[in-house]
C-alpha atoms as a PDB file:
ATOM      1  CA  UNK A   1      58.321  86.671  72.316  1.00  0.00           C
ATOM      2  CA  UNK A   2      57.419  86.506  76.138  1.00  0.00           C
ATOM      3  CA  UNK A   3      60.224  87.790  77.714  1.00  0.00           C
ATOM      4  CA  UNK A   4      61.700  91.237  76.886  1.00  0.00           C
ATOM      5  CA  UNK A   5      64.019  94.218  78.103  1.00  0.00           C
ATOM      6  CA  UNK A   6      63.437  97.785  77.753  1.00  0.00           C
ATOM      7  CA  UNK A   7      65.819 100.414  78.444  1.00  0.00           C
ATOM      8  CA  UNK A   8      64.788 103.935  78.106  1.00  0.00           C
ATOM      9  CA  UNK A   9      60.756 102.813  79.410  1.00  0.00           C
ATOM     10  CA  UNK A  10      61.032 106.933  81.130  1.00  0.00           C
ATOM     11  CA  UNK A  11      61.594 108.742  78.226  1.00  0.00           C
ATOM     12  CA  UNK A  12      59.151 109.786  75.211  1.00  0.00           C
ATOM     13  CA  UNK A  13      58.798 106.395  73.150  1.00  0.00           C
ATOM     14  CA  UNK A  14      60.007 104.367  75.871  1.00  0.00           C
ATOM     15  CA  UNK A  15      57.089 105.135  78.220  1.00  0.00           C
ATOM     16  CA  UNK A  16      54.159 104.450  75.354  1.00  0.00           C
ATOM     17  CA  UNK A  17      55.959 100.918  74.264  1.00  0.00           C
ATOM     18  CA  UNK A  18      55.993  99.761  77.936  1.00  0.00           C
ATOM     19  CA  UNK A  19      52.388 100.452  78.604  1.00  0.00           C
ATOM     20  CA  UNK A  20      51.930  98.902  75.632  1.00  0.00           C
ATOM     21  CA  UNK A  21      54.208  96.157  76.234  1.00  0.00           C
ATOM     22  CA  UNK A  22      52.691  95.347  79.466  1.00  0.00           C
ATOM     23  CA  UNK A  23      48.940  95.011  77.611  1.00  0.00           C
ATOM     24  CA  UNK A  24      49.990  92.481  74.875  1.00  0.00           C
ATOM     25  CA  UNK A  25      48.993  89.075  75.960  1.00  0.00           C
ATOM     26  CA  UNK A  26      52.038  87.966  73.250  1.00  0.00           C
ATOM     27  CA  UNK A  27      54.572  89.260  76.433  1.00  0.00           C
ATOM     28  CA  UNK A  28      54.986  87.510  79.689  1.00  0.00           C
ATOM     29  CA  UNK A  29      57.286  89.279  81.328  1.00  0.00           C
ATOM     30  CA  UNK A  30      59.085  92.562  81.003  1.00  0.00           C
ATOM     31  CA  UNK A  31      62.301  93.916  82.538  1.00  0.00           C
ATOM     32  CA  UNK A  32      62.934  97.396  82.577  1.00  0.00           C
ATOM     33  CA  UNK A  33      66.217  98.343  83.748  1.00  0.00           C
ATOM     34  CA  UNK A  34      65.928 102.670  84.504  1.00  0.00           C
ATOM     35  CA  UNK A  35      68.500 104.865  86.476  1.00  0.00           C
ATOM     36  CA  UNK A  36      65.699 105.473  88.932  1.00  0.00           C
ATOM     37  CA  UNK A  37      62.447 103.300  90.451  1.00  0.00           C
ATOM     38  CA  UNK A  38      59.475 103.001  88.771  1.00  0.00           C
ATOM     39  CA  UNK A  39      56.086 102.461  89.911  1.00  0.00           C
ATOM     40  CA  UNK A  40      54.748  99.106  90.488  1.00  0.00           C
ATOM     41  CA  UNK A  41      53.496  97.517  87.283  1.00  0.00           C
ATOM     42  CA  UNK A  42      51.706  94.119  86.263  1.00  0.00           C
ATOM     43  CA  UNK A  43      54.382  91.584  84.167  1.00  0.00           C
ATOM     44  CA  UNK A  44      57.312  94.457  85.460  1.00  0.00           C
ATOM     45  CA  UNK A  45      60.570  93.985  86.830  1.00  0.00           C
ATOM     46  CA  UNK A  46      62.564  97.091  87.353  1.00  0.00           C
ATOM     47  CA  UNK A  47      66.026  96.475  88.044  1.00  0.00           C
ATOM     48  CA  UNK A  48      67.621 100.445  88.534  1.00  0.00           C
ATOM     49  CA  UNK A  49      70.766 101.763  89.679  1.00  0.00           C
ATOM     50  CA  UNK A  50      71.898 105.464  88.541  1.00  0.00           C
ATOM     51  CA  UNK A  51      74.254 104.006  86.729  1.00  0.00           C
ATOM     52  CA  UNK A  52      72.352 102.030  84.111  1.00  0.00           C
ATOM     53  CA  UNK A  53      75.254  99.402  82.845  1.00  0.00           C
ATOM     54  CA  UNK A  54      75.214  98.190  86.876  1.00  0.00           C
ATOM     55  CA  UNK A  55      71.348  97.611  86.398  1.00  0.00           C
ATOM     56  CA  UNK A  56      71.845  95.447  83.400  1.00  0.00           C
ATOM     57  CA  UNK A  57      74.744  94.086  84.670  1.00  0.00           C
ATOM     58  CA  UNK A  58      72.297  92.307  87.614  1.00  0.00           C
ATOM     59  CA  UNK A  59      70.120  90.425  84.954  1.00  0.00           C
ATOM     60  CA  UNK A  60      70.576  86.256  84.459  1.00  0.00           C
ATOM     61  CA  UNK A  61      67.069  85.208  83.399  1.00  0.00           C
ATOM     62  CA  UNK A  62      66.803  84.637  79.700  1.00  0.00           C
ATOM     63  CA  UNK A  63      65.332  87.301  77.140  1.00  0.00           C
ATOM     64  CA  UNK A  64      63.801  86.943  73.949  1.00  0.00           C
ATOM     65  CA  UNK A  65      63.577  90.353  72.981  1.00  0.00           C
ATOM     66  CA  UNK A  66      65.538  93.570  73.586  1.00  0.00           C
ATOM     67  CA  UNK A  67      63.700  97.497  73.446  1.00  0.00           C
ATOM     68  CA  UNK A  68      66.159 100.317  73.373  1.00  0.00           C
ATOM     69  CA  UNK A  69      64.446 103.828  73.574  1.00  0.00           C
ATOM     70  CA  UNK A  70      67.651 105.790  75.254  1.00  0.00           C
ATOM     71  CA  UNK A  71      68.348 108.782  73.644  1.00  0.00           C
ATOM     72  CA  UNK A  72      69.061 112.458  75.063  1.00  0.00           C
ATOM     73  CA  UNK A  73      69.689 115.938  73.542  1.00  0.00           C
ATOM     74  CA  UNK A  74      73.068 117.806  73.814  1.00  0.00           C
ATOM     75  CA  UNK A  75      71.747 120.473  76.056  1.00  0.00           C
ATOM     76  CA  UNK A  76      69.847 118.038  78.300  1.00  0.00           C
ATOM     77  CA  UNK A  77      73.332 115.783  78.603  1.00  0.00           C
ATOM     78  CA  UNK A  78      75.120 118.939  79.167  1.00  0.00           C
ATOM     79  CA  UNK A  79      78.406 117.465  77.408  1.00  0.00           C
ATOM     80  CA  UNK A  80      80.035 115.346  74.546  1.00  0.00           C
ATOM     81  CA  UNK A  81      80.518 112.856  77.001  1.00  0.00           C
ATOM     82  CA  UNK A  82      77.636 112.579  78.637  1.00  0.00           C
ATOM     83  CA  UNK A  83      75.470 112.564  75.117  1.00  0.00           C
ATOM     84  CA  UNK A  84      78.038 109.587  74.139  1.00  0.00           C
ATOM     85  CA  UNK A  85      76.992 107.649  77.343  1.00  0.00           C
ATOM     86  CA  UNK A  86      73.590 107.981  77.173  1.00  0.00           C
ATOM     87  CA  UNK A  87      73.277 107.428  73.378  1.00  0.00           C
ATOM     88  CA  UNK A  88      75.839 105.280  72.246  1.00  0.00           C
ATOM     89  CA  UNK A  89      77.797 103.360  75.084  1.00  0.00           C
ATOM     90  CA  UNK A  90      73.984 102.729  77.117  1.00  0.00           C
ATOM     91  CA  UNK A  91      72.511 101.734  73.793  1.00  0.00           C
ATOM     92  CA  UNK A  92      75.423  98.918  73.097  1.00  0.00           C
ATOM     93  CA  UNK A  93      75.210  98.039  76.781  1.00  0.00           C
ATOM     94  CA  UNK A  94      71.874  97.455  76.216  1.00  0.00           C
ATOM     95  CA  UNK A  95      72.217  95.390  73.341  1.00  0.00           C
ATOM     96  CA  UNK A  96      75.655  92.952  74.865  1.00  0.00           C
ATOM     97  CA  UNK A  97      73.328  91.966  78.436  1.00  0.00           C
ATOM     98  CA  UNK A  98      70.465  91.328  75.277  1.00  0.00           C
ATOM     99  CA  UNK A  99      73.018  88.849  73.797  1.00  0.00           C
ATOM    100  CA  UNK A 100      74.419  87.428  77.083  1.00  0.00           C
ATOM    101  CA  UNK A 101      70.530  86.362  78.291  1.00  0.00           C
ATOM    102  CA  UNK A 102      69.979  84.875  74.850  1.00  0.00           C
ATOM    103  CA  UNK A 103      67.810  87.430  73.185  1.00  0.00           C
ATOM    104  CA  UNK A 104      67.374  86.999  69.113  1.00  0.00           C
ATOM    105  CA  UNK A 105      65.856  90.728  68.607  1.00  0.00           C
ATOM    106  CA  UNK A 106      66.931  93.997  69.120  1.00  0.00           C
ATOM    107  CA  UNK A 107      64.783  96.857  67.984  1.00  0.00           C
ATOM    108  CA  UNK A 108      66.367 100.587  68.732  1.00  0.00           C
ATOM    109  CA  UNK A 109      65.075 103.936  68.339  1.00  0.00           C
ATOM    110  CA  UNK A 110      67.852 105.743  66.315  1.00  0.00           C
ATOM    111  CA  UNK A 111      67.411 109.209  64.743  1.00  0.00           C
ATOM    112  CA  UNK A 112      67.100 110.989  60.833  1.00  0.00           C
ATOM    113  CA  UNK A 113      70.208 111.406  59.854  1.00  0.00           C
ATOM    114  CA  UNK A 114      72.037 109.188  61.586  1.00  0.00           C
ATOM    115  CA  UNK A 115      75.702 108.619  59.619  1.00  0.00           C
ATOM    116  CA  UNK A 116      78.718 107.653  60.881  1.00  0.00           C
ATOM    117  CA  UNK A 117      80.521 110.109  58.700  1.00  0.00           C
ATOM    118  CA  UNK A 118      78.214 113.286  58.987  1.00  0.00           C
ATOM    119  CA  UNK A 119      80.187 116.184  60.403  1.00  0.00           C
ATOM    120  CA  UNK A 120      77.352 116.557  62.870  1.00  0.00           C
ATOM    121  CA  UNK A 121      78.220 115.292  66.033  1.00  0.00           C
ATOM    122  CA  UNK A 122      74.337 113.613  67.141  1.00  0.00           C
ATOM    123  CA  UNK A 123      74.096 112.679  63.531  1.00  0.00           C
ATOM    124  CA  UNK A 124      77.822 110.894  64.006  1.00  0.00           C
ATOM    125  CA  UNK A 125      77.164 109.260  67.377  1.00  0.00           C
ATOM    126  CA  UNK A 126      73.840 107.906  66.261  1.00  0.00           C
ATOM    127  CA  UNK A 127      75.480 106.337  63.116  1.00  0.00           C
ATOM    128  CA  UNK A 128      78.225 105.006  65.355  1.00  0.00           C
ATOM    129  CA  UNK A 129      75.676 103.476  67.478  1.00  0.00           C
ATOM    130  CA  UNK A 130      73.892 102.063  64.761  1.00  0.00           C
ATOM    131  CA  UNK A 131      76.764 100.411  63.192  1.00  0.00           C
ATOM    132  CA  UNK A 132      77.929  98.615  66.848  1.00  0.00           C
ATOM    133  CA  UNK A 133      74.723  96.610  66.881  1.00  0.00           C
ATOM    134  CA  UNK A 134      74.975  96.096  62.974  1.00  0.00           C
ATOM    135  CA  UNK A 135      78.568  94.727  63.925  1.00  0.00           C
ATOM    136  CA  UNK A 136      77.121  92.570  66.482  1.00  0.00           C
ATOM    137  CA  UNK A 137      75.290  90.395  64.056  1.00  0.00           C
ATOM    138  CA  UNK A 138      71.784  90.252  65.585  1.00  0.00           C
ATOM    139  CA  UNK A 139      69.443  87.450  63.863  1.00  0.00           C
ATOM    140  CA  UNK A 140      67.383  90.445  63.459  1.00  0.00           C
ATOM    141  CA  UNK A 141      67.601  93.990  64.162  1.00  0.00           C
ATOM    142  CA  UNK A 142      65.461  96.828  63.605  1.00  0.00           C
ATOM    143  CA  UNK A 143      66.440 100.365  63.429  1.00  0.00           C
ATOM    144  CA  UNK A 144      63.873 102.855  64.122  1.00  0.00           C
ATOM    145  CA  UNK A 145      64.623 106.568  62.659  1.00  0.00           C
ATOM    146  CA  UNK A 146      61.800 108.922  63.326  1.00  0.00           C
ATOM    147  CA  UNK A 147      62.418 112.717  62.676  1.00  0.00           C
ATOM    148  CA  UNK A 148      61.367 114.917  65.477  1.00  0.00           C
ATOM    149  CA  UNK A 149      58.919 113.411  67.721  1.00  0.00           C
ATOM    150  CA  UNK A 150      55.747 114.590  69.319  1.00  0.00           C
ATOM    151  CA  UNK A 151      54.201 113.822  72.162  1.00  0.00           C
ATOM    152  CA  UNK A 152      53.970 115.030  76.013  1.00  0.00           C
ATOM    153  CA  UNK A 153      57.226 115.766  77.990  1.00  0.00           C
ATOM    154  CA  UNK A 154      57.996 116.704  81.280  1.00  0.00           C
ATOM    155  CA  UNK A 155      60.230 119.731  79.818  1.00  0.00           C
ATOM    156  CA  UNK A 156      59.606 120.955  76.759  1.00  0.00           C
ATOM    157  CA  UNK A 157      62.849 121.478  74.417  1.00  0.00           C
ATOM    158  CA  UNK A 158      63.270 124.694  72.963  1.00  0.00           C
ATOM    159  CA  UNK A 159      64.061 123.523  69.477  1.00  0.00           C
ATOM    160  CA  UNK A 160      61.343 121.079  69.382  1.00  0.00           C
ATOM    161  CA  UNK A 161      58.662 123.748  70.002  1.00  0.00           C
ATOM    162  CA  UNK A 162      60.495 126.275  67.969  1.00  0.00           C
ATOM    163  CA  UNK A 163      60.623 123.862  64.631  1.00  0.00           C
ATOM    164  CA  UNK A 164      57.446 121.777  65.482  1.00  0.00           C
ATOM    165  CA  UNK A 165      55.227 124.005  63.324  1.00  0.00           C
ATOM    166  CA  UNK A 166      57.500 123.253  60.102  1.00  0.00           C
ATOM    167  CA  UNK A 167      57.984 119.646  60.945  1.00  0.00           C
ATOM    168  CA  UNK A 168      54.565 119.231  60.782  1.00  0.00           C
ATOM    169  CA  UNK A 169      54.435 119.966  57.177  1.00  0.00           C
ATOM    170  CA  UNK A 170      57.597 118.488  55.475  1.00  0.00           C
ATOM    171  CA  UNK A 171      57.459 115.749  53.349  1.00  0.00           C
ATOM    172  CA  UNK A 172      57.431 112.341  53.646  1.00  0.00           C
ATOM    173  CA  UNK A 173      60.574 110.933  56.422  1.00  0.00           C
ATOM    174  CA  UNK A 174      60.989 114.694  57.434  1.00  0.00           C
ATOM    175  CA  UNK A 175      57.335 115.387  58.710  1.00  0.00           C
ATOM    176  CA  UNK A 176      57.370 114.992  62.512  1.00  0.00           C
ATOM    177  CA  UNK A 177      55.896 111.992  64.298  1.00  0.00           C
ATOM    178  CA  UNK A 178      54.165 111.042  67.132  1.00  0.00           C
ATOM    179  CA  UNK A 179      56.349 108.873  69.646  1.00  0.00           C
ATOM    180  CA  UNK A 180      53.509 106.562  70.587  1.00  0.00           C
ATOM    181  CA  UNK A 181      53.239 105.815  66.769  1.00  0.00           C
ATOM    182  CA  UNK A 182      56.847 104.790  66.770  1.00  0.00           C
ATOM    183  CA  UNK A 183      56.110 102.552  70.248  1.00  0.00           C
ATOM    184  CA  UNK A 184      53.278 100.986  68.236  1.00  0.00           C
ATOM    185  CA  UNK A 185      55.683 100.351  65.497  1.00  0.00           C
ATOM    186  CA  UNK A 186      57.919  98.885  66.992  1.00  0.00           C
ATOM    187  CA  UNK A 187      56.128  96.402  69.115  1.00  0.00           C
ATOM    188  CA  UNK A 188      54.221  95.714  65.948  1.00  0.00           C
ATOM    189  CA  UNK A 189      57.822  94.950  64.154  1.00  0.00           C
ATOM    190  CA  UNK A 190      58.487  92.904  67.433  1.00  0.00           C
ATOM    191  CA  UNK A 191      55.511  90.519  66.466  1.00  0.00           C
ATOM    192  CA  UNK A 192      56.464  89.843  63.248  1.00  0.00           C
ATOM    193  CA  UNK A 193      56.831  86.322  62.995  1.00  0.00           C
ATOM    194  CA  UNK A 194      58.990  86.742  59.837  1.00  0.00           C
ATOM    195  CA  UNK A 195      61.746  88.520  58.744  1.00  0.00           C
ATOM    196  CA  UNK A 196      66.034  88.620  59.395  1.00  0.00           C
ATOM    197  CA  UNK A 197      68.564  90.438  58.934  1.00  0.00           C
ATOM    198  CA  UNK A 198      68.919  94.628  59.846  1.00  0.00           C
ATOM    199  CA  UNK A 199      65.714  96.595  58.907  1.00  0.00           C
ATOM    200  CA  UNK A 200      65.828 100.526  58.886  1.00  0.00           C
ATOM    201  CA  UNK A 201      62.501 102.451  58.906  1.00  0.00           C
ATOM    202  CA  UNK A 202      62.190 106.262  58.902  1.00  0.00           C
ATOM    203  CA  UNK A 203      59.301 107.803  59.888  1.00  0.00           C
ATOM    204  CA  UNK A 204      56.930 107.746  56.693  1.00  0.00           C
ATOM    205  CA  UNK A 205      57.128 103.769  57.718  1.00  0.00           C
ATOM    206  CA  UNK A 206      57.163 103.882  61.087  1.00  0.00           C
ATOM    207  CA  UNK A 207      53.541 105.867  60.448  1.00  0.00           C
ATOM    208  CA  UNK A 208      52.442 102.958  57.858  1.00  0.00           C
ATOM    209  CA  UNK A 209      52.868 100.557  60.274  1.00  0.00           C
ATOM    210  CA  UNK A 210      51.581 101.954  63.323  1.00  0.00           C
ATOM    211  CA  UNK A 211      48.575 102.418  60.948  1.00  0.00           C
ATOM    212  CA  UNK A 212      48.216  98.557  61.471  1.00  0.00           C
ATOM    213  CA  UNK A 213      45.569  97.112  63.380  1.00  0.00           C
END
């Protein structure tokens, strides 16, 4: 796996896998396509453009390996639309310039719940999403579905902090994880040199693994 794309390297889980993307000796080279510039970074190319698809859209050199962390709150996208942009049509996007540039991996952070059928619209779209890449027949992709995640953000959410405290203490895939544990995860999935087909982990694995030396 030396080559790789990442899309969503600003957000929560996105920023923790590319730092530690960018310290695996396993990667050479990392594109990052964002909506705005990032700092300069060893092994990092940051193609941006505010509107993401034209980012990816510039990319011919081959990939091995596709990262998608997008993923956005209805309040923060401020619409229906705009929360089916950023987390479904950015997301498959993402995962077509994967398959034009070769890639034989995709591993995406989804959410709990996700179900094309739930009558819950962020549960819907994130089942939706899910089932696009499933439909694209990836060698191998992995589905990441943490529960609520914790970690340092620039805003805080008002749910988040309001139901942290009880996420904390449910069971099993309900308890509340920390995104760096689902960046570890997934890089650590990444490295696997075994294994096909669609894999779905919720957040009691996602912890078992990132438990992993």
């Amino acid at each position: 796996m030396n080559r790789v794309l990442i899309t969503g390297a600003t957000g929560l889980v996105g920023g923790h896998l590319l730092r530690m993307l960018i310290n695996e000796p396993q990667i050479g080279h990392i594109v990052a396509a964002t909506r705005r510039p990032l700092p300069a970074m060893n092994k990092v190319t940051n193609p941006y453009d505010p509107q993401l698809s034209d980012a990816l859209t510039q990319l011919t050199e081959p990939i091995d390996t596709v990262f998608c962390c997008l993923g956005t709150t209805m309040k923060e996208a401020g619409s229906k639309e705009a929360f089916v942009l950023a987390d479904y049509t950015l997301v498959v996007d993402t995962a077509i310039t994967g398959l034009r540039l070769g890639a034989k991996q995709m591993l995406v952070v989804s959410a709990i719940g996700a179900n094309s059928k739930s009558p819950f619209f962020y549960n819907r779209v994130k089942g939706e999403m899910e089932e696009a890449l499933i439909a694209q027949q990836w060698p191998r992709l992995t589905i990441a579905r943490p529960s609520m995640l914790l970690g340092h953000r620039e805003s805080q959410r008002l749910n988040e902090s309001l139901f942290a405290p009880l996420f904390k203490i449910m069971p099993g895939k309900w308890k509340s994880i920390e995104a760096r544990d689902v960046a570890k995860a997934m890089l650590h999935e990444a490295l696997k040199p075994t294994g096909e087909g669609v894999n779905t982990l919720d957040s009691s694995q996602l912890r078992e693994i990132a438990k992993a030396p």
